[in-house]
N, C-alpha and C. Protein backbone atom coordinates (compact mmCIF):
# COMPACT_ATOMS: atom_id res chain seq x y z
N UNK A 1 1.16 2.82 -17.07
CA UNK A 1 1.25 1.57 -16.35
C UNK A 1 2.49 1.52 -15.46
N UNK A 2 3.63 1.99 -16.15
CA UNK A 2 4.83 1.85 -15.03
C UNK A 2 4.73 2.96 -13.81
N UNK A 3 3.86 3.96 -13.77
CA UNK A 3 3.70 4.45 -12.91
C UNK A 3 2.96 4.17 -11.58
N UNK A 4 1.78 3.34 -12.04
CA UNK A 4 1.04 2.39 -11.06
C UNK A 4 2.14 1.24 -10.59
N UNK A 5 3.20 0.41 -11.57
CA UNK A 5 3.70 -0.39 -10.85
C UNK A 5 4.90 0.00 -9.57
N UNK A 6 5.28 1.62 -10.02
CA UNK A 6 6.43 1.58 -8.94
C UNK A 6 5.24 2.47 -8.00
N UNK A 7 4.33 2.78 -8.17
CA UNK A 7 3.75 3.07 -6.71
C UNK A 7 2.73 1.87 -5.91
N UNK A 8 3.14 0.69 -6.32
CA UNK A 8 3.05 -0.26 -6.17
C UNK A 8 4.07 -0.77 -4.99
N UNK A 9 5.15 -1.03 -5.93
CA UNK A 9 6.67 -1.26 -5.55
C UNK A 9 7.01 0.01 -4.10
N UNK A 10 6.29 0.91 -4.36
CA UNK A 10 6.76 1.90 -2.86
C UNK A 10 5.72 1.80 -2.20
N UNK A 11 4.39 1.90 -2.18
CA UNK A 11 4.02 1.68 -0.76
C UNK A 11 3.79 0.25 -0.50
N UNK A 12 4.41 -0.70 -1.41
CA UNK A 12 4.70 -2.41 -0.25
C UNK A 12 6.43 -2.22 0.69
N UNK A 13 7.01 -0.86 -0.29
CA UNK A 13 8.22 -1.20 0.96
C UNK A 13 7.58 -0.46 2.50
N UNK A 14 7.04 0.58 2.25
CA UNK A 14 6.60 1.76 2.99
C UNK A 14 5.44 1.02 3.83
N UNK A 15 4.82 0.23 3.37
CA UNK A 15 4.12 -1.05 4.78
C UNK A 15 4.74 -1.67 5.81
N UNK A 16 6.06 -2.21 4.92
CA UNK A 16 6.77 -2.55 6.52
C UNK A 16 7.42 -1.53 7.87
N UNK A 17 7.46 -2.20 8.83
CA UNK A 17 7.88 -0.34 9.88
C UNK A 17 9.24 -0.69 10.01
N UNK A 18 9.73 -0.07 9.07
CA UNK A 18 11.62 0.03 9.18
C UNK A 18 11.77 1.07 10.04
N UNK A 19 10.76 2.21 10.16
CA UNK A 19 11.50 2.92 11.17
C UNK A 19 11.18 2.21 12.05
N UNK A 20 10.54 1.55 13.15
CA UNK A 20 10.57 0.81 14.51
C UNK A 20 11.49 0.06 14.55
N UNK A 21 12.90 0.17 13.45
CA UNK A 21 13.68 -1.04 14.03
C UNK A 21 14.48 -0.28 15.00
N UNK A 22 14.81 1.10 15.17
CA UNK A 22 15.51 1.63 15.80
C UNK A 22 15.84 1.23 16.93
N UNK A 23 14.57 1.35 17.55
CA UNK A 23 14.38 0.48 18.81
C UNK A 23 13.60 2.20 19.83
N UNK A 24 13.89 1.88 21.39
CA UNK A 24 13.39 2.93 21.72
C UNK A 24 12.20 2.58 22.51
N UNK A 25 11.48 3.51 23.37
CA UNK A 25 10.21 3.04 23.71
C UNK A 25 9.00 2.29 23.36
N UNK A 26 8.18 1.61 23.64
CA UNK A 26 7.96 0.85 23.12
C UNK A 26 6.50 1.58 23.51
N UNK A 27 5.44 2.45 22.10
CA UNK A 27 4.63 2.76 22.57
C UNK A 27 3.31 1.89 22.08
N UNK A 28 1.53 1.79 22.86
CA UNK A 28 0.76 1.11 22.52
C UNK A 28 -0.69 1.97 22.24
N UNK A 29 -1.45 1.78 21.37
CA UNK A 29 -2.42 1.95 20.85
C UNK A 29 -3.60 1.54 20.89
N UNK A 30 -4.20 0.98 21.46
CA UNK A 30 -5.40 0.45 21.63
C UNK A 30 -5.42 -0.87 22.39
N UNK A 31 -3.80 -1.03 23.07
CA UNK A 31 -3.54 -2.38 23.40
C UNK A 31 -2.16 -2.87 22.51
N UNK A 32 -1.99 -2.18 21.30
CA UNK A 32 -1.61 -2.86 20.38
C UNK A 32 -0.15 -2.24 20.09
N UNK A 33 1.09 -2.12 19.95
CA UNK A 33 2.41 -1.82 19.54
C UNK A 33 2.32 -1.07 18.77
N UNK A 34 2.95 -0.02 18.79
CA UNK A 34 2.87 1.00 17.84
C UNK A 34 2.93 0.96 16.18
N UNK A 35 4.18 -0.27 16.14
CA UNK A 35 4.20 -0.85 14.41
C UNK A 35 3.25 -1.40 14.13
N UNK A 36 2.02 -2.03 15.18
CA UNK A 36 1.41 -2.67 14.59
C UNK A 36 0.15 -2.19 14.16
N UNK A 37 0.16 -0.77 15.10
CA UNK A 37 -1.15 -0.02 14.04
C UNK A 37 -0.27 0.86 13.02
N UNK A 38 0.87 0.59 12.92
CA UNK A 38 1.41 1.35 11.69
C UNK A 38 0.77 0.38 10.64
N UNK A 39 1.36 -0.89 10.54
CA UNK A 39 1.13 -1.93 9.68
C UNK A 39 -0.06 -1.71 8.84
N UNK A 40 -1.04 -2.23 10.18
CA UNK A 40 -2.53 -2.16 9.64
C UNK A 40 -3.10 -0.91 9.18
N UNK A 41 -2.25 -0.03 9.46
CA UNK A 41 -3.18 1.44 8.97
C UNK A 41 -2.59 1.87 7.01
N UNK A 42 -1.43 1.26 7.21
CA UNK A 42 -0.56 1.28 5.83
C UNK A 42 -1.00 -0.05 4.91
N UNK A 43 -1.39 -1.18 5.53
CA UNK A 43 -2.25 -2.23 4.75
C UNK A 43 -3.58 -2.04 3.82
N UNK A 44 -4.24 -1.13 4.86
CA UNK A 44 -5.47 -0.52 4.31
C UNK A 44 -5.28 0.70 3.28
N UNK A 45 -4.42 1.56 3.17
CA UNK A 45 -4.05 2.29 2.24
C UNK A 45 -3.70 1.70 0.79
N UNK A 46 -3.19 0.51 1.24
CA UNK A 46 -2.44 0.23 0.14
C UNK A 46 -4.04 -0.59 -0.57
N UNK A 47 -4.47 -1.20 0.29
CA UNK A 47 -6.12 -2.16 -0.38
C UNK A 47 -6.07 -1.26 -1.45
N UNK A 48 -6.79 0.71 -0.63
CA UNK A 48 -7.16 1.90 -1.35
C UNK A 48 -6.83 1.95 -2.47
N UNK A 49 -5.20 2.22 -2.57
CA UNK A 49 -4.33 2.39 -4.05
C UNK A 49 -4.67 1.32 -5.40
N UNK A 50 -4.79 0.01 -4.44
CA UNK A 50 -4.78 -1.04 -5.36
C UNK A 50 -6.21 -0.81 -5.91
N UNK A 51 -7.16 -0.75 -5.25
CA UNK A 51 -8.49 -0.79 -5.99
C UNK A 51 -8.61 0.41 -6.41
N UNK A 52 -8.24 1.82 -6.74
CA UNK A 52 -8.06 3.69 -7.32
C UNK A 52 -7.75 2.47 -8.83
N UNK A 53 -5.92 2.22 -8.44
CA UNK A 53 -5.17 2.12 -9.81
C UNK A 53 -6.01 1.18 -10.57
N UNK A 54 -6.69 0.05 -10.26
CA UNK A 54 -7.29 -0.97 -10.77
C UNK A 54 -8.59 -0.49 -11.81
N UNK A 55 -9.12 0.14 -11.17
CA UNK A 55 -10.10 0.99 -11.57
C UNK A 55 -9.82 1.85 -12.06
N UNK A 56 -8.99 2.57 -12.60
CA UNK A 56 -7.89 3.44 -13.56
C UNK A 56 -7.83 2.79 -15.03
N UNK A 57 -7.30 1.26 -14.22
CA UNK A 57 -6.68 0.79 -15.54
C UNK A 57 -7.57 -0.05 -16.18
N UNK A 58 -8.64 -0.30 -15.83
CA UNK A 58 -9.43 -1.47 -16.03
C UNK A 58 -9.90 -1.68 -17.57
N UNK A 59 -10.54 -0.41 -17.91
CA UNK A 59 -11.39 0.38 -18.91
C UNK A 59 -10.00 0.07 -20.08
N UNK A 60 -8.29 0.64 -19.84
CA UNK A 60 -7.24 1.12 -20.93
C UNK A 60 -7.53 -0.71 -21.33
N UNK A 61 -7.40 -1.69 -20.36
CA UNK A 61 -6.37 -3.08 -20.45
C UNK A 61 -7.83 -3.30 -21.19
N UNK A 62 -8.80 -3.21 -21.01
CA UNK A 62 -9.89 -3.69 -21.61
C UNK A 62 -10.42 -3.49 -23.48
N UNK A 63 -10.39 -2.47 -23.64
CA UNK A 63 -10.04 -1.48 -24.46
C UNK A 63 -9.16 -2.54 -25.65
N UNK A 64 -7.81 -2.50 -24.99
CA UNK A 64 -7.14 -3.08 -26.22
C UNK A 64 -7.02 -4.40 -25.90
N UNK A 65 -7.28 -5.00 -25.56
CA UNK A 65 -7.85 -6.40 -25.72
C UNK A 65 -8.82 -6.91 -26.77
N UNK A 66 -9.54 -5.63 -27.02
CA UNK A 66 -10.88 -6.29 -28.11
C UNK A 66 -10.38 -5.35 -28.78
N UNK A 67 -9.06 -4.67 -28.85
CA UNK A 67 -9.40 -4.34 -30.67
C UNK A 67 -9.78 -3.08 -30.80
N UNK A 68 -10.11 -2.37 -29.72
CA UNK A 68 -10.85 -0.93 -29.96
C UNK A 68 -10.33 0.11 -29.83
């Protein structure tokens, strides 16, 4: 379990774009700022992780809840 929570804890820091604070050119993507298809492309990863680990753990948390 503490392993799901700090890869938890790292890719919500790793969503925000700390590297774009640098500054620098300002490049676009579909229309869109470069952090901001960082964002959304690191948002959706993280959905991924959350529903993998969830579904990992679902069955253990269940399990000892009733006793078994």
């Amino acid at each position: 379990m503490l392993r799901y929570l700090l890869g938890h804890l790292i890719i919500i820091t790793l969503t925000a774009p700390w590297v774009f604070l640098l500054g620098g050119r300002e490049t676009t993507v579909a229309g869109l700022p470069l952090w901001a298809v960082y964002t959304i492309a690191m948002s959706a990863g993280y959905a991924v992780f959350v529903a993998v680990s969830y579904a990992r753990c679902w069955d253990k948390c269940a399990n000892t809840e009733d006793g078994q």
